[in-house]
PDB file of N, CA and C in Angstrom:
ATOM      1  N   UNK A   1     100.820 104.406 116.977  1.00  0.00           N
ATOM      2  CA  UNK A   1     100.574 103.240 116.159  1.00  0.00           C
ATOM      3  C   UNK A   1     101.527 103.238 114.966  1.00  0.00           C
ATOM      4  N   UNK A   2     102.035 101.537 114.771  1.00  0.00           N
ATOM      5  CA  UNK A   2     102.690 101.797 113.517  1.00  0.00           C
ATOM      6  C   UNK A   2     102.475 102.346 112.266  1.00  0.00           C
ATOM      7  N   UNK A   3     103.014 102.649 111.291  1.00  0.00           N
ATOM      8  CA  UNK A   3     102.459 102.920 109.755  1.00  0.00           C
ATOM      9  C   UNK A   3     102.498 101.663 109.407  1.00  0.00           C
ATOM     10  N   UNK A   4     101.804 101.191 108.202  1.00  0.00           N
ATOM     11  CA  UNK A   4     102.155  99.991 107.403  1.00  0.00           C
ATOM     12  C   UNK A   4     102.035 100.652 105.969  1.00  0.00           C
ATOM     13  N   UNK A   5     103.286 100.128 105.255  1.00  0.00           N
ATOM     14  CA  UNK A   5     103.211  99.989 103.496  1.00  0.00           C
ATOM     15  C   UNK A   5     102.217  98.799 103.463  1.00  0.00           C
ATOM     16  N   UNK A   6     101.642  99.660 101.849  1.00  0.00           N
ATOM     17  CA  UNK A   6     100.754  98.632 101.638  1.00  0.00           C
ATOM     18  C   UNK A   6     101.277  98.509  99.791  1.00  0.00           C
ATOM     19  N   UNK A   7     101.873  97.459  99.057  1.00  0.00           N
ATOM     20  CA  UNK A   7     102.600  97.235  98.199  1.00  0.00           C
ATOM     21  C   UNK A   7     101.748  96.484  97.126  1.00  0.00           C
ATOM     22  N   UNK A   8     101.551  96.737  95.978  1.00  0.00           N
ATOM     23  CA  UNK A   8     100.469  95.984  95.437  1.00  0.00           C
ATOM     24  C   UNK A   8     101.471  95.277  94.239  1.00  0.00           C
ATOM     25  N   UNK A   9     101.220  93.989  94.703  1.00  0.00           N
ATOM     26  CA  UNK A   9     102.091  93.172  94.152  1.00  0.00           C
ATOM     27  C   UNK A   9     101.390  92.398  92.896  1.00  0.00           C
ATOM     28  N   UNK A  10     100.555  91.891  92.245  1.00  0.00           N
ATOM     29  CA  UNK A  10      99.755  91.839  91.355  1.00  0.00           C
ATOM     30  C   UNK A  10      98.336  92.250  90.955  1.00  0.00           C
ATOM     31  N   UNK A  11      97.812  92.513  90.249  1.00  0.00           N
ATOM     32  CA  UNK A  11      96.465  92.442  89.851  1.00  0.00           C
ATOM     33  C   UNK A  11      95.787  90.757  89.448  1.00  0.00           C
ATOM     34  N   UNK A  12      95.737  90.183  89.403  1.00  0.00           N
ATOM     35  CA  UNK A  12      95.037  88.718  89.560  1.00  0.00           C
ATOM     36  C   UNK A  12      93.556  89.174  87.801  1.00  0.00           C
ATOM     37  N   UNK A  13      93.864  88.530  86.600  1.00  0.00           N
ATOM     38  CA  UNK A  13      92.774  88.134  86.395  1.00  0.00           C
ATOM     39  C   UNK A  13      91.819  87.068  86.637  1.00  0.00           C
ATOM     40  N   UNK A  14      90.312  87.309  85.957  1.00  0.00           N
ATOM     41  CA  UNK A  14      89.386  86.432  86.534  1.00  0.00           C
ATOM     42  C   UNK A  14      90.056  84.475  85.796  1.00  0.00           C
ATOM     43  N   UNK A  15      90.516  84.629  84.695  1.00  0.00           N
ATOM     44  CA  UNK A  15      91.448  83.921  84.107  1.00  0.00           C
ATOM     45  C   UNK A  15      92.038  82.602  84.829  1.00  0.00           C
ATOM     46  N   UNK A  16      92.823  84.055  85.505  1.00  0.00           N
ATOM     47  CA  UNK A  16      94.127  83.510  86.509  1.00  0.00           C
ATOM     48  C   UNK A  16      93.376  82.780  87.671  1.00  0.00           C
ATOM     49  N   UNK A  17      92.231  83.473  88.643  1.00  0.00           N
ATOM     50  CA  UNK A  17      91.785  83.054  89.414  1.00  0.00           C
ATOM     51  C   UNK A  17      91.045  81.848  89.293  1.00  0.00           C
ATOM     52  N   UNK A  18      90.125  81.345  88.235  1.00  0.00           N
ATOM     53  CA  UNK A  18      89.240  80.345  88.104  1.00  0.00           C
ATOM     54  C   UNK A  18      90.106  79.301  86.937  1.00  0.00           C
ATOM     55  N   UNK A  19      91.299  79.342  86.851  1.00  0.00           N
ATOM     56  CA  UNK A  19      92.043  78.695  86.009  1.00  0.00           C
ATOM     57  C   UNK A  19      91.543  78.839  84.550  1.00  0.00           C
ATOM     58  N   UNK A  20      91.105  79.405  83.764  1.00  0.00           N
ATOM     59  CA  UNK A  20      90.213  79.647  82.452  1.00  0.00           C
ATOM     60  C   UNK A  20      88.786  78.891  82.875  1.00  0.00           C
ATOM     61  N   UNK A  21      88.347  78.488  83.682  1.00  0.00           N
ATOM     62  CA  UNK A  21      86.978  78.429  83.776  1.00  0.00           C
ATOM     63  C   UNK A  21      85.859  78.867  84.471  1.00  0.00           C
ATOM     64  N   UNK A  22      86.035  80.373  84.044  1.00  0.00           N
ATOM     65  CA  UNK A  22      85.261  81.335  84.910  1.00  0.00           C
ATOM     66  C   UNK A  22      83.897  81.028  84.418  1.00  0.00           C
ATOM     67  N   UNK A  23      83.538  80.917  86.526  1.00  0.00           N
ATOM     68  CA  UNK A  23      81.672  80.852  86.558  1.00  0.00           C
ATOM     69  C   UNK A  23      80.760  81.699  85.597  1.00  0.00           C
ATOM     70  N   UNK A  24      79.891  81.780  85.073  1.00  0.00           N
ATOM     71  CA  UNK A  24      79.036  82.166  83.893  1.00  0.00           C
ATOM     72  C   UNK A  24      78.561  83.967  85.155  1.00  0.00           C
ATOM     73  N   UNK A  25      78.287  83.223  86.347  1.00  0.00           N
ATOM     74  CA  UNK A  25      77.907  84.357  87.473  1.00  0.00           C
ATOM     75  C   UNK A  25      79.245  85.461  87.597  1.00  0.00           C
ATOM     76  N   UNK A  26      80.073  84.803  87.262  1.00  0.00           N
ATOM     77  CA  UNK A  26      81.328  85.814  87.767  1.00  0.00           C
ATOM     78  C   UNK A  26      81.765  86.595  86.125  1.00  0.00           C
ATOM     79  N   UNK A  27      81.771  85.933  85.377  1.00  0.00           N
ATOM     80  CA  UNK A  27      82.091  86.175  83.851  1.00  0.00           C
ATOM     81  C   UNK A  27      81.997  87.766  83.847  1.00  0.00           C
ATOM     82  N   UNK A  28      80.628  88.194  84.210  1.00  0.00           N
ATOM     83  CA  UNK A  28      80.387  90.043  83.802  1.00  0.00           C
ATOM     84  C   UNK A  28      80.973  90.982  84.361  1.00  0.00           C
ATOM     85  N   UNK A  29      81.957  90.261  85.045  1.00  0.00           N
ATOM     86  CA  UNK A  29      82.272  91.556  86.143  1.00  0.00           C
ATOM     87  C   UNK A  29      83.744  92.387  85.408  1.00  0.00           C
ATOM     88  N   UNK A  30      83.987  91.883  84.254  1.00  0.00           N
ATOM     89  CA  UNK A  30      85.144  91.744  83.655  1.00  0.00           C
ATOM     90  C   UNK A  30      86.352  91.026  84.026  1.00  0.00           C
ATOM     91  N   UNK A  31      87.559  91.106  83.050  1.00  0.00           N
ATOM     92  CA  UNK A  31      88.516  90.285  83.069  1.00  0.00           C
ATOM     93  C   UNK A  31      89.714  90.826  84.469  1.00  0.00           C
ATOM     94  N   UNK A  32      89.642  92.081  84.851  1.00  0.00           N
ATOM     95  CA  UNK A  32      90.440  92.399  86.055  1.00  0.00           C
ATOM     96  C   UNK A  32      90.177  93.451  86.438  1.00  0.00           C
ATOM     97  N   UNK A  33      90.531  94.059  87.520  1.00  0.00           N
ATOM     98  CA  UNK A  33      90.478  95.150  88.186  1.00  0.00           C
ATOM     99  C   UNK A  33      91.631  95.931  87.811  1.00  0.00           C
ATOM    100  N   UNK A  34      91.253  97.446  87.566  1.00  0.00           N
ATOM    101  CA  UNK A  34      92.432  97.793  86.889  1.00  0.00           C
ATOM    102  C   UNK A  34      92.847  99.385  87.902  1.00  0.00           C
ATOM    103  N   UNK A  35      92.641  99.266  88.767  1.00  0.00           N
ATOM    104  CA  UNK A  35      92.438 100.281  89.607  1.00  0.00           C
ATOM    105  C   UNK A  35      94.396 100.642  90.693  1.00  0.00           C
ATOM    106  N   UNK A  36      94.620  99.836  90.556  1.00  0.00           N
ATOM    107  CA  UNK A  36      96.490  99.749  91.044  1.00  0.00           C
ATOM    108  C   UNK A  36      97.196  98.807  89.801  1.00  0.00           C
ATOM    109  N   UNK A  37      98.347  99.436  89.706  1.00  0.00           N
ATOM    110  CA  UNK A  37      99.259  98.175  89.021  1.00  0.00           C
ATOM    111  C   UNK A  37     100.462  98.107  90.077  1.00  0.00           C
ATOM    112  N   UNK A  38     101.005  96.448  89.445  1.00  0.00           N
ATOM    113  CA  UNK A  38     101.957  96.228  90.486  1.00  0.00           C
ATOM    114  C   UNK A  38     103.337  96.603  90.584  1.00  0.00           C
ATOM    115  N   UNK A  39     103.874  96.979  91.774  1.00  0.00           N
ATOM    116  CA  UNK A  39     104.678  97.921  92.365  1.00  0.00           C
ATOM    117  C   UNK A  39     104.322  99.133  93.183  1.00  0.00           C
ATOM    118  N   UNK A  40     102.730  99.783  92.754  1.00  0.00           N
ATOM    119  CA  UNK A  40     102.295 100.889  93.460  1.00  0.00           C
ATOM    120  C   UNK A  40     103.022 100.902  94.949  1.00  0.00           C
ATOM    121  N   UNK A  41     102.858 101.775  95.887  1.00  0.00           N
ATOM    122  CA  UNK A  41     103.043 101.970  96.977  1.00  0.00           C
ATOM    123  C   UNK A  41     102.323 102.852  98.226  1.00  0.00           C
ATOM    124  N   UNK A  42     101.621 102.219  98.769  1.00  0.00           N
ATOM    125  CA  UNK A  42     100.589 103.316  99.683  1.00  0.00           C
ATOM    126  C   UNK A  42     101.084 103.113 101.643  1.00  0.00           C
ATOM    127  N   UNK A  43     100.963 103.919 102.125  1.00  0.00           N
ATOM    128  CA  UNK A  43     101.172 104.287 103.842  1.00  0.00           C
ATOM    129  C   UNK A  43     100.064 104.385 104.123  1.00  0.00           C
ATOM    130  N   UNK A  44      99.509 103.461 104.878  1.00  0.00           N
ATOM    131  CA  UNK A  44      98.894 103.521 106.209  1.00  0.00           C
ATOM    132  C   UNK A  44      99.009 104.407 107.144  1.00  0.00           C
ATOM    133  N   UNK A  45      98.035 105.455 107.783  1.00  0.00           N
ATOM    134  CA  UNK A  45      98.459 105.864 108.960  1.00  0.00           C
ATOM    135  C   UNK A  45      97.386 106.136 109.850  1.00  0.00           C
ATOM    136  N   UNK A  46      97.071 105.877 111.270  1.00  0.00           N
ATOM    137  CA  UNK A  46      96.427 105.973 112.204  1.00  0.00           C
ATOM    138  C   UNK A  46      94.796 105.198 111.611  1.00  0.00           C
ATOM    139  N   UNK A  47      95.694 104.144 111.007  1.00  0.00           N
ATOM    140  CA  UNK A  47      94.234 103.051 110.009  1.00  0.00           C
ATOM    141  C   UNK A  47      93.097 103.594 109.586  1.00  0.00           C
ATOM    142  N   UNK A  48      93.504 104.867 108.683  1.00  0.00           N
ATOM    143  CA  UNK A  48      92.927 105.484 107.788  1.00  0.00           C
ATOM    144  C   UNK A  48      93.612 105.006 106.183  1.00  0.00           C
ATOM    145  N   UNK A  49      92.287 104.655 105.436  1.00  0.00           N
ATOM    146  CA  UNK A  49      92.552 104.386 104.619  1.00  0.00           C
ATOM    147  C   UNK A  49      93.515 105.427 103.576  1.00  0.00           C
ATOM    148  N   UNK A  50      94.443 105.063 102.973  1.00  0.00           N
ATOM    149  CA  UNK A  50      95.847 105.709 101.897  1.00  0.00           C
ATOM    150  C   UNK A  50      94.907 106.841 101.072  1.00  0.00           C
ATOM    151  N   UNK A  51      95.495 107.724 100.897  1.00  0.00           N
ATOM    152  CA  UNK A  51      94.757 108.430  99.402  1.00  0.00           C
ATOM    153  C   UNK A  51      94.780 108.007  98.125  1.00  0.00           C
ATOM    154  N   UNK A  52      94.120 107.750  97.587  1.00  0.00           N
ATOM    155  CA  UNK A  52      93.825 107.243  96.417  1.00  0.00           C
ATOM    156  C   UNK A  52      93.864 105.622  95.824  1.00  0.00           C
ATOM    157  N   UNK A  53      93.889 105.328  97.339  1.00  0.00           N
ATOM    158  CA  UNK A  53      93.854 103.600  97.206  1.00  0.00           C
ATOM    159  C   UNK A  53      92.476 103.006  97.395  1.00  0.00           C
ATOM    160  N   UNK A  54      92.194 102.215  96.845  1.00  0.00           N
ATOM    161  CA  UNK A  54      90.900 101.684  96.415  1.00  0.00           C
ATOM    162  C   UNK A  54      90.362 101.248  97.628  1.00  0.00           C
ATOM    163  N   UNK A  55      89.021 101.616  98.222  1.00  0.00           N
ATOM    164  CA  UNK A  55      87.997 102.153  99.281  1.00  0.00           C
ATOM    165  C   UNK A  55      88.044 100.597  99.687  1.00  0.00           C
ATOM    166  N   UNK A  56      87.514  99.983  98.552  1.00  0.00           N
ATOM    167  CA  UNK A  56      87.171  98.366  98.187  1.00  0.00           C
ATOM    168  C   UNK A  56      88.027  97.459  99.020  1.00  0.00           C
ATOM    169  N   UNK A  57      89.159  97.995  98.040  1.00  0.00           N
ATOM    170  CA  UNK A  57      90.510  96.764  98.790  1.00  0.00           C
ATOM    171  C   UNK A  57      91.052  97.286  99.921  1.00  0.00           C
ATOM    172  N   UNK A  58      91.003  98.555 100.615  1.00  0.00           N
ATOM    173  CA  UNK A  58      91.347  98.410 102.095  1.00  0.00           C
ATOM    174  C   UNK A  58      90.094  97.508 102.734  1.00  0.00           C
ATOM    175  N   UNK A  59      89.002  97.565 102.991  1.00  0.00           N
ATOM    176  CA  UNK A  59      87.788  97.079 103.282  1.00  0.00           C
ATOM    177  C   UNK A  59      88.403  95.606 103.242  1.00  0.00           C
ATOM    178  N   UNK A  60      88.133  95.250 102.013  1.00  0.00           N
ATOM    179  CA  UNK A  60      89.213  94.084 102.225  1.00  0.00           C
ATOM    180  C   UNK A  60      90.608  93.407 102.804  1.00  0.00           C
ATOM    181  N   UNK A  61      91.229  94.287 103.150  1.00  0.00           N
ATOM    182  CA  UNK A  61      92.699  93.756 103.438  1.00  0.00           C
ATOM    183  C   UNK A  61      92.857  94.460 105.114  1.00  0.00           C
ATOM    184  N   UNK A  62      92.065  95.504 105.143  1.00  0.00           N
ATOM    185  CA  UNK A  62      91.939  96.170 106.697  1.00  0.00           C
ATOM    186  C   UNK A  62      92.464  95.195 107.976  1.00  0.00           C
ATOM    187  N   UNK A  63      91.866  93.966 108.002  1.00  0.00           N
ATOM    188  CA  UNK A  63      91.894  93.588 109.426  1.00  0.00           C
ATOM    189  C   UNK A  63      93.515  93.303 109.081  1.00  0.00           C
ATOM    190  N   UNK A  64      94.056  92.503 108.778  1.00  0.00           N
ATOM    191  CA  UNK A  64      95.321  92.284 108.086  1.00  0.00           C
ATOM    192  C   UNK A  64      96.281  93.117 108.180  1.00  0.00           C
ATOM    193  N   UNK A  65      95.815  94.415 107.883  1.00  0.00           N
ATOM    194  CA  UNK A  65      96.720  96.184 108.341  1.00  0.00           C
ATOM    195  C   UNK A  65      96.566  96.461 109.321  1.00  0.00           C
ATOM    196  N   UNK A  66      95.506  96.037 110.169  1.00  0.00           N
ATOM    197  CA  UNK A  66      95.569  96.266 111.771  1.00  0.00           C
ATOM    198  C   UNK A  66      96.320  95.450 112.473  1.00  0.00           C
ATOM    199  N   UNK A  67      96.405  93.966 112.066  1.00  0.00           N
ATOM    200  CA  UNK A  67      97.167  93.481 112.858  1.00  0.00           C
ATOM    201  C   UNK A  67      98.968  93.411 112.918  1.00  0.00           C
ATOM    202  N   UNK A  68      99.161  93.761 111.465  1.00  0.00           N
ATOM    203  CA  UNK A  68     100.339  93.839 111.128  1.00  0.00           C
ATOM    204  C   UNK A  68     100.662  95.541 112.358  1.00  0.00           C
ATOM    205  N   UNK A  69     100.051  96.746 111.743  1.00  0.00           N
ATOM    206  CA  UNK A  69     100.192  97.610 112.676  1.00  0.00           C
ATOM    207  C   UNK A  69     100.818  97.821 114.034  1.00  0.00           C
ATOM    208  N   UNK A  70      99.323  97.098 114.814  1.00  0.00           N
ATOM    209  CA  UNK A  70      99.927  96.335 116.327  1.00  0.00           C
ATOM    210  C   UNK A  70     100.844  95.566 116.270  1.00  0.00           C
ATOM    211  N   UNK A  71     101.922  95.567 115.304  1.00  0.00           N
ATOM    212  CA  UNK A  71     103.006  94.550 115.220  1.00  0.00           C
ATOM    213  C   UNK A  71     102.796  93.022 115.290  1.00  0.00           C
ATOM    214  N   UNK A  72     101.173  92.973 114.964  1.00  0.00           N
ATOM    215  CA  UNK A  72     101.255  91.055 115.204  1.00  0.00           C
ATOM    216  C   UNK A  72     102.117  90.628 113.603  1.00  0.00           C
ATOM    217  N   UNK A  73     102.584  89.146 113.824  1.00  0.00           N
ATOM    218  CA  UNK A  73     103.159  88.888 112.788  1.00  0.00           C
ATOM    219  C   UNK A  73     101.965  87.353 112.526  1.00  0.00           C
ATOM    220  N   UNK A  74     102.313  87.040 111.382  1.00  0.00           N
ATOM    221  CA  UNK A  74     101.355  85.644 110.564  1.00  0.00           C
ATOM    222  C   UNK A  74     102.243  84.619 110.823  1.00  0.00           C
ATOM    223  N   UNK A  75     102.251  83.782 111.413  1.00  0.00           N
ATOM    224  CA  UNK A  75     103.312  82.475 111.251  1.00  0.00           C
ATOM    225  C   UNK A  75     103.165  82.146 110.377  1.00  0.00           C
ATOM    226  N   UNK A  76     102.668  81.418 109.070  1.00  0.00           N
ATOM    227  CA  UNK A  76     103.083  80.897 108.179  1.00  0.00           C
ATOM    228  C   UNK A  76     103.688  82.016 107.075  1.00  0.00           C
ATOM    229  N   UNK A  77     104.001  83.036 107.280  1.00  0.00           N
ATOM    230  CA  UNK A  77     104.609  83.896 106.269  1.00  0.00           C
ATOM    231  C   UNK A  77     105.940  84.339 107.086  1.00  0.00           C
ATOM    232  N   UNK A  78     107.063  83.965 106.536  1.00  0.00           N
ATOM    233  CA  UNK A  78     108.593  83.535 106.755  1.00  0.00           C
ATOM    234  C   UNK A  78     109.312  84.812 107.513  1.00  0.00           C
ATOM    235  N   UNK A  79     108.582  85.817 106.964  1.00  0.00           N
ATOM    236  CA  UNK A  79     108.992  87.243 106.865  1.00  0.00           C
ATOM    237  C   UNK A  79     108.340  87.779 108.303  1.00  0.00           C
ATOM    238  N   UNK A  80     108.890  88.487 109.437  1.00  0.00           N
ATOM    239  CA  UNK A  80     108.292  89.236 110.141  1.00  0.00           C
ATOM    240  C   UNK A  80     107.665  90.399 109.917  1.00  0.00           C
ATOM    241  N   UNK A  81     106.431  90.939 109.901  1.00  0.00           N
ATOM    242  CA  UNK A  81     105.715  91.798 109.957  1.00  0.00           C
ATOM    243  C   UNK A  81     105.322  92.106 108.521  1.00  0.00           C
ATOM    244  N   UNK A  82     105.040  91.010 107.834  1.00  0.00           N
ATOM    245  CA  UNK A  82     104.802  91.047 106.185  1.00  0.00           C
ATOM    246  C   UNK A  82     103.409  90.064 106.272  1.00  0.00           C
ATOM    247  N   UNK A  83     102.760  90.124 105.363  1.00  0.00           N
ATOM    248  CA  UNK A  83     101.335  89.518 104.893  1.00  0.00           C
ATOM    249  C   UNK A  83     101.409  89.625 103.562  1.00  0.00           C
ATOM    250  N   UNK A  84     100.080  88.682 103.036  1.00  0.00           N
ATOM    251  CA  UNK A  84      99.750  89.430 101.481  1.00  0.00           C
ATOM    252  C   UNK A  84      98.772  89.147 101.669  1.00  0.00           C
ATOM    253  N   UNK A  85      97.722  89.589 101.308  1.00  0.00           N
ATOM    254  CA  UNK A  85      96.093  89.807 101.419  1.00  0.00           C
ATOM    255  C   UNK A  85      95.619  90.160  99.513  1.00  0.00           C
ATOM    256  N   UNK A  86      94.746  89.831  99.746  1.00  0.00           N
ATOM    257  CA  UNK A  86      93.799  89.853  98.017  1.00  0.00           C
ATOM    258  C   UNK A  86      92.402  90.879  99.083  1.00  0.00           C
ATOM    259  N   UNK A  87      92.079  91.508  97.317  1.00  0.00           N
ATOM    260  CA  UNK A  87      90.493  91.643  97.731  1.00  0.00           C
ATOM    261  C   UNK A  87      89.848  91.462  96.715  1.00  0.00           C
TER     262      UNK A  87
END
């Protein structure tokens, strides 16, 4: 099976996401996740989650690393064998 990089290209605040009008429900969770900054760099291998990469956001981005893996590619992303996934 392939490896996949997994490249963390921003952190997203709640800010950024709800345009400054974050839900009153979402408000407590704080202003961002501060757990990667961007540029980090993590390997995939035998779709075990990276060491020290957040449990959370593979969970999240997983199916996405599997398919890239099996070499599927996304048609609307220009790039062969590239994605970007949020969690």
């Amino acid at each position: 099976m392939t490896r996949v990089k997994i490249t963390v290209v921003k952190a997203f605040t709640t800010d950024e996401i709800f345009d400054g009008d974050v839900p009153d429900a979402v408000s407590r969770f704080g202003p961002a996740c501060h757990k990667h900054e961007a540029g980090q760099e993590f390997i995939m291998e035998n779709l075990d989650c990276p060491e020290s990469f957040c449990s959370y956001a593979f969970a999240d981005i997983f199916r996405d690393l599997v398919h890239l893996a099996w070499e599927g590619d996304f048609p609307w992303i220009k790039k062969p064998g590239v994605t970007f996934s949020s969690c």
